[in-house]
Protein backbone atom coordinates (compact mmCIF):
# COMPACT_ATOMS: atom_id res chain seq x y z
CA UNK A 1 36.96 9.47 -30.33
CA UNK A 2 40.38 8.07 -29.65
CA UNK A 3 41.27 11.38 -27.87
CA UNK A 4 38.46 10.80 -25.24
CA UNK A 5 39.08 7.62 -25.08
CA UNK A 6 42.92 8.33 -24.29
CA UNK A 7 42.05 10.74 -22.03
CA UNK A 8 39.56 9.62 -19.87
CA UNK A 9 42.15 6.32 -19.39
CA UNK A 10 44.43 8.88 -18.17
CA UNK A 11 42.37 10.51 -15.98
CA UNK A 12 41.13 7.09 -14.30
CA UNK A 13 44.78 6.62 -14.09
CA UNK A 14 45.31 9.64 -12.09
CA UNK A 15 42.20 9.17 -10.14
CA UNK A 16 42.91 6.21 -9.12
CA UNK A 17 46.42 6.66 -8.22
CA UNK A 18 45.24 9.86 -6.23
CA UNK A 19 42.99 7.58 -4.08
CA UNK A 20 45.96 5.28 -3.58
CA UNK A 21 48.36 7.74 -2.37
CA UNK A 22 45.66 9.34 -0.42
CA UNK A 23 43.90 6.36 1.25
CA UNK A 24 47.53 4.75 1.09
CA UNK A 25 46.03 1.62 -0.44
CA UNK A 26 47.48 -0.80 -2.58
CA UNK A 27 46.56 -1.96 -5.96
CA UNK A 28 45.15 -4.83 -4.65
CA UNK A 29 43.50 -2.91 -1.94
CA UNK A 30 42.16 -0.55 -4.82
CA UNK A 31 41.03 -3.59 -6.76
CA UNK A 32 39.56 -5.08 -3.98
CA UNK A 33 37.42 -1.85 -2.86
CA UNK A 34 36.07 -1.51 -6.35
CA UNK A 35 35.38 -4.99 -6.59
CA UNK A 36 33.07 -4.89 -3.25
CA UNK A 37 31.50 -1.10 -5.09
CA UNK A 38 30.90 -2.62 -7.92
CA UNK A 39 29.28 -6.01 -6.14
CA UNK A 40 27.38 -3.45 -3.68
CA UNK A 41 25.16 -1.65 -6.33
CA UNK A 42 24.56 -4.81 -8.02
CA UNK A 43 23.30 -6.18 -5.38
CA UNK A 44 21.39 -3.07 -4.96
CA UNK A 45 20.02 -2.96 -8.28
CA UNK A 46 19.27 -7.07 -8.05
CA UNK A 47 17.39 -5.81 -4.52
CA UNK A 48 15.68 -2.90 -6.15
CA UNK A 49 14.50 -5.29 -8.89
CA UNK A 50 12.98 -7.71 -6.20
CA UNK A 51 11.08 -5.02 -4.84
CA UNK A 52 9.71 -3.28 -7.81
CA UNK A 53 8.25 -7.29 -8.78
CA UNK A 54 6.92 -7.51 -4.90
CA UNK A 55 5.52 -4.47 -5.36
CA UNK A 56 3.97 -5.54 -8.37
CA UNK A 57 2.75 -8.87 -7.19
CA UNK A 58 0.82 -6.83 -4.42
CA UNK A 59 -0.33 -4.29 -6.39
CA UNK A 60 -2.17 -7.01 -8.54
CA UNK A 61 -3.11 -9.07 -5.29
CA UNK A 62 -5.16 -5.72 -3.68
CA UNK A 63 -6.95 -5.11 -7.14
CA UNK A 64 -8.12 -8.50 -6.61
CA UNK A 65 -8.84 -8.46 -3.01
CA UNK A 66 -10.94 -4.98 -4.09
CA UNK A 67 -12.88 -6.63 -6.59
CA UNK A 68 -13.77 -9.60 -4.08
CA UNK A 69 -14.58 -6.98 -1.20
CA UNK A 70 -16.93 -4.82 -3.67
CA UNK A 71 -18.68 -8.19 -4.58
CA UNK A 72 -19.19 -9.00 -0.78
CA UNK A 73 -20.26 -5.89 -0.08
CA UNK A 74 -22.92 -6.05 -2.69
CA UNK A 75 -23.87 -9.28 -1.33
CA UNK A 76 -24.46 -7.40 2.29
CA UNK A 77 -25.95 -5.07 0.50
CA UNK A 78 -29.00 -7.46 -0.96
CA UNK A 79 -28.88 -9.14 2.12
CA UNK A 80 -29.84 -5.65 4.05
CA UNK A 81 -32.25 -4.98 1.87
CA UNK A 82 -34.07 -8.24 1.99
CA UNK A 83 -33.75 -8.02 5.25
CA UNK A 84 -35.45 -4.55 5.77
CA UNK A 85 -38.13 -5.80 2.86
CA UNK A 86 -38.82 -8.54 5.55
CA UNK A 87 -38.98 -6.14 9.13
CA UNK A 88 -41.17 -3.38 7.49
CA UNK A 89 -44.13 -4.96 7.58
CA UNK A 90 -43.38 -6.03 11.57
CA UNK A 91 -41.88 -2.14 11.75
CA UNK A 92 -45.51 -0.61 11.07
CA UNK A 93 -47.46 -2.72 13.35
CA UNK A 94 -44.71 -1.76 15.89
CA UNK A 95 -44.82 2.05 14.91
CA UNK A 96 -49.11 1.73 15.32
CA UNK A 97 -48.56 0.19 18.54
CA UNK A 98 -46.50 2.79 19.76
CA UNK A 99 -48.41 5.52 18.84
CA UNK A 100 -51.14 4.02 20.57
CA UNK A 101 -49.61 3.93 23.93
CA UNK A 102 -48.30 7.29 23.22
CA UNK A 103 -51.57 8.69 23.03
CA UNK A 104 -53.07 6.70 25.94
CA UNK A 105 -50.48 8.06 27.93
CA UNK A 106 -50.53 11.58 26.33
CA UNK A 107 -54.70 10.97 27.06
CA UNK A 108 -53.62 9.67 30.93
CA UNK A 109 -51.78 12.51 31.65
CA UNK A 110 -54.17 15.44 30.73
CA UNK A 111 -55.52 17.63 33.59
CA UNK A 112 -58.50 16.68 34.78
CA UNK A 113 -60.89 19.49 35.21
């Protein structure tokens, strides 16, 4: 365990002095860029946290705007149906009425012979 430990601090050693020489930063600079990394996908993970609870907090808020829709549309539902209890009666005299004057005019319009 000591081994990896050893050498995984030498080979963020040489990492990071690659990066140096490369990017010619200085340790500050290096310090200073892993400081803002590190405070980037915290922020990120803080961000991603917010979401997932937002994202929760809706979720729950459309299950309960579903069950108050499917109780209002029951309610439109009855109301329909009283409704249509209440026309059908009107509905047949209409349909009688209708037929009647259908077959005056069907009666009207035969061929005299």
């Amino acid at each position: 365990m000591a081994k990896f430990m050893r050498n995984s601090l030498i080979g963020l050693g040489v990492s990071a002095t690659a990066y140096m020489l490369i990017n010619q930063k200085t340790p500050k600079a290096l310090y200073l860029d892993i400081k803002t990394y590190v405070q980037d996908v915290m922020d990120a993970a803080d961000n991603l946290q917010s979401a997932r609870e937002e994202f929760s907090d809706a979720q729950s808020n459309l299950s309960v705007q579903m069950t108050n829709a499917a109780k209002v549309f029951d309610e439109i539902q009855t109301e329909v149906d009283k409704f249509q209890f209440k026309i059908e009666p009107h509905m047949a005299i209409i349909k009688k009425r209708s037929d009647h004057l259908q077959a005056t005019l069907d009666h009207l319009a035969e061929p005299k012979a």
